[in-house]
PDB file of N, CA and C in Angstrom:
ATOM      1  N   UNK A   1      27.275  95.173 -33.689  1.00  0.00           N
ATOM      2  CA  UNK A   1      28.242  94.236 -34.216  1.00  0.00           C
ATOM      3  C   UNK A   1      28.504  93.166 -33.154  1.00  0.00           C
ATOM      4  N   UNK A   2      28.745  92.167 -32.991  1.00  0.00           N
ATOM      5  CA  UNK A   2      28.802  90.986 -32.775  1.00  0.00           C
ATOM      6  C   UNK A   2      30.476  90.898 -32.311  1.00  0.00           C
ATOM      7  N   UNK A   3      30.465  90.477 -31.237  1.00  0.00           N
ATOM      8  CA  UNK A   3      32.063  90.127 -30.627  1.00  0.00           C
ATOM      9  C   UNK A   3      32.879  89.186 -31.639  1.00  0.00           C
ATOM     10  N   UNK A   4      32.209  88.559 -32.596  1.00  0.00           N
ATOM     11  CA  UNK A   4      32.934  87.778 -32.819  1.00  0.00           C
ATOM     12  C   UNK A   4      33.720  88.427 -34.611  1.00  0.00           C
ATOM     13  N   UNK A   5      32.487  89.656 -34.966  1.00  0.00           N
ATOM     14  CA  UNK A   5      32.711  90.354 -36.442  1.00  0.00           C
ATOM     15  C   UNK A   5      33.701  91.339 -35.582  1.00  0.00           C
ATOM     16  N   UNK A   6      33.605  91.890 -34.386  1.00  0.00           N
ATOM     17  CA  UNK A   6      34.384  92.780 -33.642  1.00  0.00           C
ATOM     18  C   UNK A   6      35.651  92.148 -33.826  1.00  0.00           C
ATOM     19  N   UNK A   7      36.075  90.756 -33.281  1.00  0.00           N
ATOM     20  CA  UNK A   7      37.519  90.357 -33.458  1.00  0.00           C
ATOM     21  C   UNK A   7      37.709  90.310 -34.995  1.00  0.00           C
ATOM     22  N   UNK A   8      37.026  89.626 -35.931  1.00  0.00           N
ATOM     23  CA  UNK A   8      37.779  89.699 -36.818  1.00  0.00           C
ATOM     24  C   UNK A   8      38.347  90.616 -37.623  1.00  0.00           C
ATOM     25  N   UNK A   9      37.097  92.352 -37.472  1.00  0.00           N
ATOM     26  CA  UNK A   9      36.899  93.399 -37.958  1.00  0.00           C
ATOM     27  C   UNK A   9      39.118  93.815 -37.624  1.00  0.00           C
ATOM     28  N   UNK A  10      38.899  93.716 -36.136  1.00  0.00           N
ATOM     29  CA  UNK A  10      40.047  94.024 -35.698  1.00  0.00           C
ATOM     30  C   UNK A  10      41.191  93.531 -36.317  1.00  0.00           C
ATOM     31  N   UNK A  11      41.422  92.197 -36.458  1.00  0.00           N
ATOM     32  CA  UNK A  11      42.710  91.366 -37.077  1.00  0.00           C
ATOM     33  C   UNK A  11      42.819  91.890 -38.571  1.00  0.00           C
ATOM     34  N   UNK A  12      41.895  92.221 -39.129  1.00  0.00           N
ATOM     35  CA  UNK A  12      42.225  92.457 -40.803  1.00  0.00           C
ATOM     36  C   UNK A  12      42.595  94.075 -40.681  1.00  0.00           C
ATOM     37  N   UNK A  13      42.093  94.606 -39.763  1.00  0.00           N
ATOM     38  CA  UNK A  13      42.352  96.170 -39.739  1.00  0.00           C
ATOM     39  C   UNK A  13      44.430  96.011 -39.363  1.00  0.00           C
ATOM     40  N   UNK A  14      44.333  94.970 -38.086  1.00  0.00           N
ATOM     41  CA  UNK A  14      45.905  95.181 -37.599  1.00  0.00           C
ATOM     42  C   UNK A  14      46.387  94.447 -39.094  1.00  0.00           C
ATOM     43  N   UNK A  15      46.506  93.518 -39.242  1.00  0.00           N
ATOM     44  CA  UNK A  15      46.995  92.645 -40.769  1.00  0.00           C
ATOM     45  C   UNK A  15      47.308  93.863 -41.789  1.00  0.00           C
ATOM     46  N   UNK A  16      46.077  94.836 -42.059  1.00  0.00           N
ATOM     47  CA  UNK A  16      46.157  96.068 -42.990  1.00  0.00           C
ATOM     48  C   UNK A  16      47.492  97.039 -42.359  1.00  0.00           C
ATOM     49  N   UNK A  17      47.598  97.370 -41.209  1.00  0.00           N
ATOM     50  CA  UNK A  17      48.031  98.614 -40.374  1.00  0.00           C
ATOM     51  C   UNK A  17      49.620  97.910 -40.735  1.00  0.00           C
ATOM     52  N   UNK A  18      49.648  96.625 -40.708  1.00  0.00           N
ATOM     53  CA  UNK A  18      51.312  96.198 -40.478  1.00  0.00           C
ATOM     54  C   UNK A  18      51.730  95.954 -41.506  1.00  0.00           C
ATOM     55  N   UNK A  19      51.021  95.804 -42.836  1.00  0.00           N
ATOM     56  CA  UNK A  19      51.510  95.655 -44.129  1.00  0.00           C
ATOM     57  C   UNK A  19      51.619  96.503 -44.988  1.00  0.00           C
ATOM     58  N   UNK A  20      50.802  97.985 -44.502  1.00  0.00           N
ATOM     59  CA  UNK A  20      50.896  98.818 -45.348  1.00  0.00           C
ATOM     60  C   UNK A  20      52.247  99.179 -46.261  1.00  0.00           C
ATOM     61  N   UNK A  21      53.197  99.526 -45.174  1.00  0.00           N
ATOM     62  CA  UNK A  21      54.691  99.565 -46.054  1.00  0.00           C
ATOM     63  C   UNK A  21      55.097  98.614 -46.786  1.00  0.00           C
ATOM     64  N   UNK A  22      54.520  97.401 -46.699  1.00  0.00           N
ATOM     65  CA  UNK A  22      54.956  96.163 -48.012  1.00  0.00           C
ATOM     66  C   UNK A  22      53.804  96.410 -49.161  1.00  0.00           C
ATOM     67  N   UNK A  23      52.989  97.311 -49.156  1.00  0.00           N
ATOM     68  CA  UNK A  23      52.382  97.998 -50.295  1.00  0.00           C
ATOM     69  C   UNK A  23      51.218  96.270 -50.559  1.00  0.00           C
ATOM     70  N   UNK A  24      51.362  95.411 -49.289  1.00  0.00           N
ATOM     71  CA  UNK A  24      49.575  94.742 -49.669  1.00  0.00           C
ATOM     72  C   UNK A  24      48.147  95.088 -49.178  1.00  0.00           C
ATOM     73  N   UNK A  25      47.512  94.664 -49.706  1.00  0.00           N
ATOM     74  CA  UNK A  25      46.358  95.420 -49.486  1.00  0.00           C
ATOM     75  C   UNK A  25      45.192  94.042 -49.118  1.00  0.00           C
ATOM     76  N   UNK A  26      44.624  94.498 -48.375  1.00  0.00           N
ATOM     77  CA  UNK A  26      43.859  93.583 -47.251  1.00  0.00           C
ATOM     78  C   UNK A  26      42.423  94.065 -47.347  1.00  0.00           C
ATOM     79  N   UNK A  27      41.674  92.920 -48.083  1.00  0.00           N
ATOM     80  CA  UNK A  27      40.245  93.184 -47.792  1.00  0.00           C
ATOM     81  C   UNK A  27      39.596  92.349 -47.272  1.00  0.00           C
ATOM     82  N   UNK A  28      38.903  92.477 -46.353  1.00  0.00           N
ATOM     83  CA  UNK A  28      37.664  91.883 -45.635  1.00  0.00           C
ATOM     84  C   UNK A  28      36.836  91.361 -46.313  1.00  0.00           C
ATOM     85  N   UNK A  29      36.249  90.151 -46.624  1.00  0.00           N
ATOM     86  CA  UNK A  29      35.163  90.133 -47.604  1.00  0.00           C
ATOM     87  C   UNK A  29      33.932  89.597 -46.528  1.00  0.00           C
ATOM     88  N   UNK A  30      32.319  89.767 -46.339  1.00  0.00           N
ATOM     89  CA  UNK A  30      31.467  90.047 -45.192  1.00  0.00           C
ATOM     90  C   UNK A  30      30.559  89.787 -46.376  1.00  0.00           C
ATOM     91  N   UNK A  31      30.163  88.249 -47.066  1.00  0.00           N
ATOM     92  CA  UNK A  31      29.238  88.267 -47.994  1.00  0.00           C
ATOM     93  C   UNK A  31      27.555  88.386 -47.688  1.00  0.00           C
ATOM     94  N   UNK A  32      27.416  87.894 -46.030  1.00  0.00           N
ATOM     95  CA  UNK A  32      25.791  87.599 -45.852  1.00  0.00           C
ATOM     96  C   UNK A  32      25.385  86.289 -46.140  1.00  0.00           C
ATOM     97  N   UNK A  33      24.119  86.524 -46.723  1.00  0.00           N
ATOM     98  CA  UNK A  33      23.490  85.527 -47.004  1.00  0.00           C
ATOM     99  C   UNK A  33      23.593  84.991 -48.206  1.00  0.00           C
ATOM    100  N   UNK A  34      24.402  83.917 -48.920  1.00  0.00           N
ATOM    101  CA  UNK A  34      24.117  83.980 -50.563  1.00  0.00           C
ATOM    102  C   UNK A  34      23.269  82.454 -50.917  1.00  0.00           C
ATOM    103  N   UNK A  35      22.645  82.674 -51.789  1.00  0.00           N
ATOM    104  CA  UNK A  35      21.724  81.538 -52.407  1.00  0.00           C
ATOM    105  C   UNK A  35      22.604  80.320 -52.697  1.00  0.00           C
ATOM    106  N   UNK A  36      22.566  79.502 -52.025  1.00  0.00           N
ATOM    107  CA  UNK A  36      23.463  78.125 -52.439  1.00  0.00           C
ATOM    108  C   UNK A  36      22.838  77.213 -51.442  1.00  0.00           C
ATOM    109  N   UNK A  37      23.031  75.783 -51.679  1.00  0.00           N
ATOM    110  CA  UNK A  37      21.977  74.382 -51.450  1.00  0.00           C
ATOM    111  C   UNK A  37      22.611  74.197 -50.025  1.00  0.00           C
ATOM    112  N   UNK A  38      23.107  74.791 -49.329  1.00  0.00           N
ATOM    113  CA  UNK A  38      24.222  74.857 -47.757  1.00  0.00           C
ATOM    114  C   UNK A  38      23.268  74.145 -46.642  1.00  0.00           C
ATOM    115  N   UNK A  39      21.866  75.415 -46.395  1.00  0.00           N
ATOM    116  CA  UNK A  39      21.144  74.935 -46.043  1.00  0.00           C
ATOM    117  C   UNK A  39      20.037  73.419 -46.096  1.00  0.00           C
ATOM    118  N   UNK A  40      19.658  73.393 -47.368  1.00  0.00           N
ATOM    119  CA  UNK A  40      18.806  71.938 -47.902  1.00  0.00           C
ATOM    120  C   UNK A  40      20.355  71.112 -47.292  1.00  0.00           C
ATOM    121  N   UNK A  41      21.303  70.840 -47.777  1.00  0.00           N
ATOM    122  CA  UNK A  41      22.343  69.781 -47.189  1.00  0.00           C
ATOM    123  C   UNK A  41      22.578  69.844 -46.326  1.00  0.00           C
ATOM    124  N   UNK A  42      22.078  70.828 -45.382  1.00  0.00           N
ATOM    125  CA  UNK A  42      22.642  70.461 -43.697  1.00  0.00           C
ATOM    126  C   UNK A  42      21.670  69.546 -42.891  1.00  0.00           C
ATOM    127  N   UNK A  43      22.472  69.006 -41.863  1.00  0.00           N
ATOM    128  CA  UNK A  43      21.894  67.924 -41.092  1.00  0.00           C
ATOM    129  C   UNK A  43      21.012  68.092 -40.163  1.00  0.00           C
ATOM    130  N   UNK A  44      19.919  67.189 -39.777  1.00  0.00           N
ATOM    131  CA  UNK A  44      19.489  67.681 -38.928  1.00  0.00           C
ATOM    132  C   UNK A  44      19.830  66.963 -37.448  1.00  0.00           C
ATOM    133  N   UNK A  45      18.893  66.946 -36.134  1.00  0.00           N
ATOM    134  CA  UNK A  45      20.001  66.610 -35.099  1.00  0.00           C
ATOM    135  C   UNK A  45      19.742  64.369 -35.323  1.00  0.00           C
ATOM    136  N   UNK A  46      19.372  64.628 -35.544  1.00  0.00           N
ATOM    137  CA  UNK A  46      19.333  62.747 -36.426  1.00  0.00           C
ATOM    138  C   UNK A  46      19.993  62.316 -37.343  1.00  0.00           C
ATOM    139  N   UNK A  47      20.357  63.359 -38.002  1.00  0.00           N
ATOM    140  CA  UNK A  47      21.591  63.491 -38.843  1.00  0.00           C
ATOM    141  C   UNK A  47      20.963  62.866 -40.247  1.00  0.00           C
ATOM    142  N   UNK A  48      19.975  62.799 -40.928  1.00  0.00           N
ATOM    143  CA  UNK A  48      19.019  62.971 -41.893  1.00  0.00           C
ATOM    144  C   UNK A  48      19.684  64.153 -42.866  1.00  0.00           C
ATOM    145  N   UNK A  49      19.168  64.742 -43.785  1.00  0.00           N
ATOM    146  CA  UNK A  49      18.990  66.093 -44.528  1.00  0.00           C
ATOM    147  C   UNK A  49      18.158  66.577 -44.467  1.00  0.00           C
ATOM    148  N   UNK A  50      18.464  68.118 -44.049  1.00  0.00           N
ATOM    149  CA  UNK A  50      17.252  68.814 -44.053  1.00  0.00           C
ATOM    150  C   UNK A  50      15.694  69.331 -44.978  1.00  0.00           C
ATOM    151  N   UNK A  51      16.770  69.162 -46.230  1.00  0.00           N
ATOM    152  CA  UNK A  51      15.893  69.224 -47.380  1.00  0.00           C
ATOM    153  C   UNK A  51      15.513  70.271 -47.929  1.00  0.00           C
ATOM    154  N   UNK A  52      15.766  71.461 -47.414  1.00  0.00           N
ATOM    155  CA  UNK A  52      14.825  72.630 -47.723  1.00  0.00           C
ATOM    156  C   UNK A  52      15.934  73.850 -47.459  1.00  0.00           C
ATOM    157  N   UNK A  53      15.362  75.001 -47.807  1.00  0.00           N
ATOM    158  CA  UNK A  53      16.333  75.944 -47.913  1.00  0.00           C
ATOM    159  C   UNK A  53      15.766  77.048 -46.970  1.00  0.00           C
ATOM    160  N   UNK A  54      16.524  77.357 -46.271  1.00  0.00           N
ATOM    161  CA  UNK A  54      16.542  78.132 -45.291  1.00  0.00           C
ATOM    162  C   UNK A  54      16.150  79.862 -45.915  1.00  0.00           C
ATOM    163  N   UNK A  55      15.183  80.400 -45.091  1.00  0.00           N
ATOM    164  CA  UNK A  55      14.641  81.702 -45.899  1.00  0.00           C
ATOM    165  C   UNK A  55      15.509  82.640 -46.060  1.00  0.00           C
ATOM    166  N   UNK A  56      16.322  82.877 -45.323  1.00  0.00           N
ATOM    167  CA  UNK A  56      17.202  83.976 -45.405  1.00  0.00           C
ATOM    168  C   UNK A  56      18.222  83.486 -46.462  1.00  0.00           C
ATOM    169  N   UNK A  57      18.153  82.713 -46.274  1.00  0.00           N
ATOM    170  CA  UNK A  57      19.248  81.856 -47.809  1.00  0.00           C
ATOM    171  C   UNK A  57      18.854  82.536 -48.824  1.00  0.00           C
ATOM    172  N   UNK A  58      17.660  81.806 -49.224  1.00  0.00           N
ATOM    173  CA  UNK A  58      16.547  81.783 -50.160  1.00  0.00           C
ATOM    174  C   UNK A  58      16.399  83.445 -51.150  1.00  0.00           C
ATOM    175  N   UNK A  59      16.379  83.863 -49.756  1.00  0.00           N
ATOM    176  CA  UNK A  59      16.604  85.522 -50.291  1.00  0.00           C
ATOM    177  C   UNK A  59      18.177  86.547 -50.565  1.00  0.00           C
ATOM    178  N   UNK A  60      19.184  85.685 -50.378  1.00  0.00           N
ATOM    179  CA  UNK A  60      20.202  86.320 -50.765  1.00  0.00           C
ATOM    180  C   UNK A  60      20.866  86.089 -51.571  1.00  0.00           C
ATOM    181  N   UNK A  61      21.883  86.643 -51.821  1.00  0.00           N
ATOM    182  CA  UNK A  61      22.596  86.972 -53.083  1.00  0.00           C
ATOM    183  C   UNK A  61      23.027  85.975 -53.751  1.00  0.00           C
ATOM    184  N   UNK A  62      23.040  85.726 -55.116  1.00  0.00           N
ATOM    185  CA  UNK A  62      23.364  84.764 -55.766  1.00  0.00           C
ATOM    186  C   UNK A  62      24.922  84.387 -55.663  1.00  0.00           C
ATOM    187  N   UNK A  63      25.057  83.438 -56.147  1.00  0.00           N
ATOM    188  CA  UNK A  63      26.738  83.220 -55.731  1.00  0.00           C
ATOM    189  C   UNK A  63      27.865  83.911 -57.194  1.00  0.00           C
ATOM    190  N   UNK A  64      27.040  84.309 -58.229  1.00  0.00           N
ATOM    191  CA  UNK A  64      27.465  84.945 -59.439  1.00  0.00           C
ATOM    192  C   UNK A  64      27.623  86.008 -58.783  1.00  0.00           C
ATOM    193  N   UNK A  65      26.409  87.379 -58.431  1.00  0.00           N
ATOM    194  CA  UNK A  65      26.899  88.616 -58.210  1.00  0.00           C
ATOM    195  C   UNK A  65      27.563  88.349 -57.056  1.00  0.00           C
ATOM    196  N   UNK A  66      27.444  87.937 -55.964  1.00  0.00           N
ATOM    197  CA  UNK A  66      28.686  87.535 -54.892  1.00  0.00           C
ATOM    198  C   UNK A  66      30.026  87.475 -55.347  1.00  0.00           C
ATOM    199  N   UNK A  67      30.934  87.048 -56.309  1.00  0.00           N
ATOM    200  CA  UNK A  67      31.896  86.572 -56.795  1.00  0.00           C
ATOM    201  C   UNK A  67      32.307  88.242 -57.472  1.00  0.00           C
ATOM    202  N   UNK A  68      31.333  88.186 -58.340  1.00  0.00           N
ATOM    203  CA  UNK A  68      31.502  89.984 -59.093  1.00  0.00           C
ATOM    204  C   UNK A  68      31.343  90.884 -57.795  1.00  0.00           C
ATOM    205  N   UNK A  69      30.693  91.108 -57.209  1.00  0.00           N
ATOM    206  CA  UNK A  69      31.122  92.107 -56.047  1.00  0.00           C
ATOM    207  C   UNK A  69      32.329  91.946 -55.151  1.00  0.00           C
ATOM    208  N   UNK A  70      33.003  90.280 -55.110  1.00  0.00           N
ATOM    209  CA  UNK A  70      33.838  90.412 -53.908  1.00  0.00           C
ATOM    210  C   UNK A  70      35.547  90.605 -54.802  1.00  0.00           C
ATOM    211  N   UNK A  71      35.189  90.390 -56.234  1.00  0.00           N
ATOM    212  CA  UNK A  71      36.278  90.628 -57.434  1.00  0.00           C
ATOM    213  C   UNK A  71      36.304  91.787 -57.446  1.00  0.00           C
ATOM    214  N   UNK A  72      35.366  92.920 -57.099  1.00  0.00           N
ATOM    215  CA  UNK A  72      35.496  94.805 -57.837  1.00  0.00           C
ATOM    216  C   UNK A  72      36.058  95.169 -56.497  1.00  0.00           C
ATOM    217  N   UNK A  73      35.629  94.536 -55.891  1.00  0.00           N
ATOM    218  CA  UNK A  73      36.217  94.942 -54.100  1.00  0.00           C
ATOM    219  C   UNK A  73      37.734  94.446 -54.115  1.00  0.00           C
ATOM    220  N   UNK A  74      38.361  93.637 -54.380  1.00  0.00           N
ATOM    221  CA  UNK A  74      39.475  93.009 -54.387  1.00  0.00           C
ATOM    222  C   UNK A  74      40.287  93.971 -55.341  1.00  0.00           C
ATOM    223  N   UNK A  75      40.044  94.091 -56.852  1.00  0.00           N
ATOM    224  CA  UNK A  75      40.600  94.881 -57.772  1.00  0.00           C
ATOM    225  C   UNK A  75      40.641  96.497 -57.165  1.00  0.00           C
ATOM    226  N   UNK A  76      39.576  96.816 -56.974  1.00  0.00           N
ATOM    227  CA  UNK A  76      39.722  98.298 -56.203  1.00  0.00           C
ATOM    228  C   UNK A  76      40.359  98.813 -54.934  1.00  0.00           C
ATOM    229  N   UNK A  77      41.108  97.534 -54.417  1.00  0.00           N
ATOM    230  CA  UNK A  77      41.592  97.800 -53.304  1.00  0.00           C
ATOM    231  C   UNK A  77      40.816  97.944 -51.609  1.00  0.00           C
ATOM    232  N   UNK A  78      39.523  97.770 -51.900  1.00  0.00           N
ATOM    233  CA  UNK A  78      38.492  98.180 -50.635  1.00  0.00           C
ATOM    234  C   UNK A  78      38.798  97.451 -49.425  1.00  0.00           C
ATOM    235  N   UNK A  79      38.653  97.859 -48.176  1.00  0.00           N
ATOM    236  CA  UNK A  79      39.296  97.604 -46.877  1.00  0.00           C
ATOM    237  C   UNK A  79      38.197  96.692 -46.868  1.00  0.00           C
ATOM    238  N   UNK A  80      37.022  97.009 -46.895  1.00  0.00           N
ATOM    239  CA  UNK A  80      36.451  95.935 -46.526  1.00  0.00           C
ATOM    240  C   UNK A  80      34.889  95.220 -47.851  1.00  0.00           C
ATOM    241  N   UNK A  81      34.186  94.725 -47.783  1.00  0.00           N
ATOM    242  CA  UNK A  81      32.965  94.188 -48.712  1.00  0.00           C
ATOM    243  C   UNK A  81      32.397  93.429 -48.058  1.00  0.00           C
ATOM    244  N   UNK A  82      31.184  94.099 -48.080  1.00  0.00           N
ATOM    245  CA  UNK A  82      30.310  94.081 -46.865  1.00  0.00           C
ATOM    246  C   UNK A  82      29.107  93.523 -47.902  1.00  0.00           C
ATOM    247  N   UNK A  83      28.722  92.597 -47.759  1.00  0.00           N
ATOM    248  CA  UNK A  83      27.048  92.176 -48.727  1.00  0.00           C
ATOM    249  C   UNK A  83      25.956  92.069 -47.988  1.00  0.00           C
ATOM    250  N   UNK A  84      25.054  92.412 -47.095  1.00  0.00           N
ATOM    251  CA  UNK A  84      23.844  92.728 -46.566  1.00  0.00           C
ATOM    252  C   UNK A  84      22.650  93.696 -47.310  1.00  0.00           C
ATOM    253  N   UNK A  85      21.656  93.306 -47.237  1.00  0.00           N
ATOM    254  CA  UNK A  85      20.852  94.107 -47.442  1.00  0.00           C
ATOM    255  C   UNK A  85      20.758  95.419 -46.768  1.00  0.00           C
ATOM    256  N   UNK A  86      21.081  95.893 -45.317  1.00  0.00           N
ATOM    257  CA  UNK A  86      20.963  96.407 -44.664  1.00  0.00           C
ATOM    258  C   UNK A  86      21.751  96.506 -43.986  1.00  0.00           C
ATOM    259  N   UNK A  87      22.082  98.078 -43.148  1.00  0.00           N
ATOM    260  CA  UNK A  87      23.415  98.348 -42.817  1.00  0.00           C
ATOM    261  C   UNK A  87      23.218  98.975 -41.549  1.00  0.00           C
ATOM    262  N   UNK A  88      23.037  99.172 -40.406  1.00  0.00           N
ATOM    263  CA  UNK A  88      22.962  99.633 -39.031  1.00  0.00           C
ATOM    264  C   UNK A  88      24.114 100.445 -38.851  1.00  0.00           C
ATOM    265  N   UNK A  89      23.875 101.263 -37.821  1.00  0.00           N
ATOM    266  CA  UNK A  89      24.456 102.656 -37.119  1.00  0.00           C
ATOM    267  C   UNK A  89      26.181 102.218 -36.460  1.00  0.00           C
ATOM    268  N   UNK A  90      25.753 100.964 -36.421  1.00  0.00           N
ATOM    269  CA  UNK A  90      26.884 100.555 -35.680  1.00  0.00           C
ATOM    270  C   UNK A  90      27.974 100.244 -36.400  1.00  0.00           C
ATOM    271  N   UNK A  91      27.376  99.370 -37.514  1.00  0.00           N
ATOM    272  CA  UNK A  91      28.515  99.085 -38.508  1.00  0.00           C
ATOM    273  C   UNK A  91      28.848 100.138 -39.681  1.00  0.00           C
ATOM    274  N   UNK A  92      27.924 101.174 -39.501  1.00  0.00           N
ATOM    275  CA  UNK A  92      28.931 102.232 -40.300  1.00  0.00           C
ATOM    276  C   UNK A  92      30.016 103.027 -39.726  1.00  0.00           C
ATOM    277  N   UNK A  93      29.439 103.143 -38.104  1.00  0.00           N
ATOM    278  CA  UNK A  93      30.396 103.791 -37.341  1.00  0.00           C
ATOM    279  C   UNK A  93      31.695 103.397 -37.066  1.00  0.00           C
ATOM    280  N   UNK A  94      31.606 101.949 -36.797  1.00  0.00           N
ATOM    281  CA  UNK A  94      33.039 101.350 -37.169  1.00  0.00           C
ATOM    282  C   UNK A  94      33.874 101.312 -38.232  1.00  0.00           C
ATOM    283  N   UNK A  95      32.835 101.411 -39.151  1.00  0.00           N
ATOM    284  CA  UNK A  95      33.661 101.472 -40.922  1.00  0.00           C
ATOM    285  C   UNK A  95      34.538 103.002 -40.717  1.00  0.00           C
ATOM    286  N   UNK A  96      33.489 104.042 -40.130  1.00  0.00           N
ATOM    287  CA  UNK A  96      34.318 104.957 -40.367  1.00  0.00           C
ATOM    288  C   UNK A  96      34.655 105.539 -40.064  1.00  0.00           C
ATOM    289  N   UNK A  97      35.349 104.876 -38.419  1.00  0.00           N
ATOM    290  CA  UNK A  97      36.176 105.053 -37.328  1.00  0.00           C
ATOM    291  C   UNK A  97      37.611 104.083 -37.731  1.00  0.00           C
ATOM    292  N   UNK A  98      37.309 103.150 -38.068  1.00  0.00           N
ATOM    293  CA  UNK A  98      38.619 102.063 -38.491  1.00  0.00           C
ATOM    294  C   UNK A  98      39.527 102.860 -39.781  1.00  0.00           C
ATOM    295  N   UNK A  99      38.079 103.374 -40.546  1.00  0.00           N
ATOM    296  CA  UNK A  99      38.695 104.367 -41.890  1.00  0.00           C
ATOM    297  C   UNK A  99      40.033 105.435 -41.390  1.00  0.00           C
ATOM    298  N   UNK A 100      39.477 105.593 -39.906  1.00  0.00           N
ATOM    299  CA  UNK A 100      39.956 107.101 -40.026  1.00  0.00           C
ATOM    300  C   UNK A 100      40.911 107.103 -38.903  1.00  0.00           C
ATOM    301  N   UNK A 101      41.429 105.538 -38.365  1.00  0.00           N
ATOM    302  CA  UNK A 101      42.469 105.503 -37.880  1.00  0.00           C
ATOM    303  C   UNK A 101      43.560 104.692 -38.499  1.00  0.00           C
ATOM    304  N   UNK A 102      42.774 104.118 -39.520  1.00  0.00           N
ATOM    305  CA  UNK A 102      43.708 103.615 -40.477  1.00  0.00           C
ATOM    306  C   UNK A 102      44.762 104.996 -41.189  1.00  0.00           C
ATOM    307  N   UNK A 103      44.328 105.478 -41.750  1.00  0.00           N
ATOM    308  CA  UNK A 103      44.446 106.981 -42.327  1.00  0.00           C
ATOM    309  C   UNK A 103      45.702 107.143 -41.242  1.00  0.00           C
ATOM    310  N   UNK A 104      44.901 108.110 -40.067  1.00  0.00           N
ATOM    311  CA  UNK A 104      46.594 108.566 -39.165  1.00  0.00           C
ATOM    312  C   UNK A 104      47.531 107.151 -38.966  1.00  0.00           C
ATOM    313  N   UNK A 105      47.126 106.277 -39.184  1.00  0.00           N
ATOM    314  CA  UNK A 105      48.231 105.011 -38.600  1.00  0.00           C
ATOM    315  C   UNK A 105      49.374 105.231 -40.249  1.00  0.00           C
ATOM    316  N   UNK A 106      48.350 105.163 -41.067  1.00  0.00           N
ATOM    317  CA  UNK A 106      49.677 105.299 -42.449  1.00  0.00           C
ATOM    318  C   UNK A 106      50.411 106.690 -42.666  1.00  0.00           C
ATOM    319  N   UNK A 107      49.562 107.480 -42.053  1.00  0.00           N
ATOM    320  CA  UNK A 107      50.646 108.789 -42.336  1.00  0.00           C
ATOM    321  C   UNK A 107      51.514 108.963 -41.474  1.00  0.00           C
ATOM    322  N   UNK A 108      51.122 108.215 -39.961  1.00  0.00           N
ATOM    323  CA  UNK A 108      52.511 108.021 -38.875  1.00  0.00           C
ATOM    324  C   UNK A 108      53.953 107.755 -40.003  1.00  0.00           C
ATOM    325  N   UNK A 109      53.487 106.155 -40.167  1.00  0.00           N
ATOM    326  CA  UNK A 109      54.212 105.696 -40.933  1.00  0.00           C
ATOM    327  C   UNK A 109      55.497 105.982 -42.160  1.00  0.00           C
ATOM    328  N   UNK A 110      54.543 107.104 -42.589  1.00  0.00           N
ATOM    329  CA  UNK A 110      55.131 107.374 -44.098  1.00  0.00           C
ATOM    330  C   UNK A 110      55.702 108.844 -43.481  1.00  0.00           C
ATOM    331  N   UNK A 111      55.717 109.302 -42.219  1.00  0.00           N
ATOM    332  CA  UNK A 111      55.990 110.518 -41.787  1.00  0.00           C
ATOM    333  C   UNK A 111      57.494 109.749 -40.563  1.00  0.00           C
ATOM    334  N   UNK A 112      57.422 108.299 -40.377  1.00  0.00           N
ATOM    335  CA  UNK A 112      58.425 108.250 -39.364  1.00  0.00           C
ATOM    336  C   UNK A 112      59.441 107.479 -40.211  1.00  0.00           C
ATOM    337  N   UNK A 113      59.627 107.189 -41.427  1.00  0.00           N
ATOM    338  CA  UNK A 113      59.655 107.116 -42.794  1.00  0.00           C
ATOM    339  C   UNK A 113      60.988 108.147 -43.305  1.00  0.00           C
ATOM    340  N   UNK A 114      60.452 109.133 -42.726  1.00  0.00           N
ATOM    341  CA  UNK A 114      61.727 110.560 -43.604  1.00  0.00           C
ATOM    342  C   UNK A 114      62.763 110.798 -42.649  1.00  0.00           C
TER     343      UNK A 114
END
């Protein structure tokens, strides 16, 4: 994971941890790559258009199922929605290390509560 998915991973986890008792619910949305003209319209260093679509673009997710996946994630409450093809050791371990201190952080809560 990347220092910079590391900070944000962090801020939506604290954002989640401090709102829990106001009963909102905080999801991450982590779409990837999705198929849209982003690339062909970006500049180049002449500041021209590039014209063309970048491959990894090219190959990801449409911006329809993007929208329907980041809506079932939103409605279901999910901490986070993650859209990659592929998922490494690292970023599951964080998923479900954050899972599982999220967990004791709300039962502190609902236990310092009574």
């Amino acid at each position: 994971m990347r220092p910079q998915s590391m900070h944000f991973t962090a801020f939506f986890d604290t954002l989640r941890a401090e709102h829990f008792q106001d009963q909102i619910a905080v999801t991450m949305i982590c779409p990837g790559f999705i198929r849209t003209n982003v690339s062909v319209n970006a500049l180049t260093a002449d500041g021209s258009r590039l014209g063309k679509m970048d491959e990894a673009q090219a190959k990801g997710m449409s911006p329809e199922a993007c929208a329907s996946e980041i809506f079932k994630a939103i409605t279901r409450k999910k901490r986070r929605s993650q859209h990659r093809r592929k998922r490494n050791a690292g970023g599951l371990c964080k998923t479900v290390l954050s899972g599982n201190f999220l967990q004791n952080h709300q039962k502190k809560q609902k236990s310092d509560k009574k």
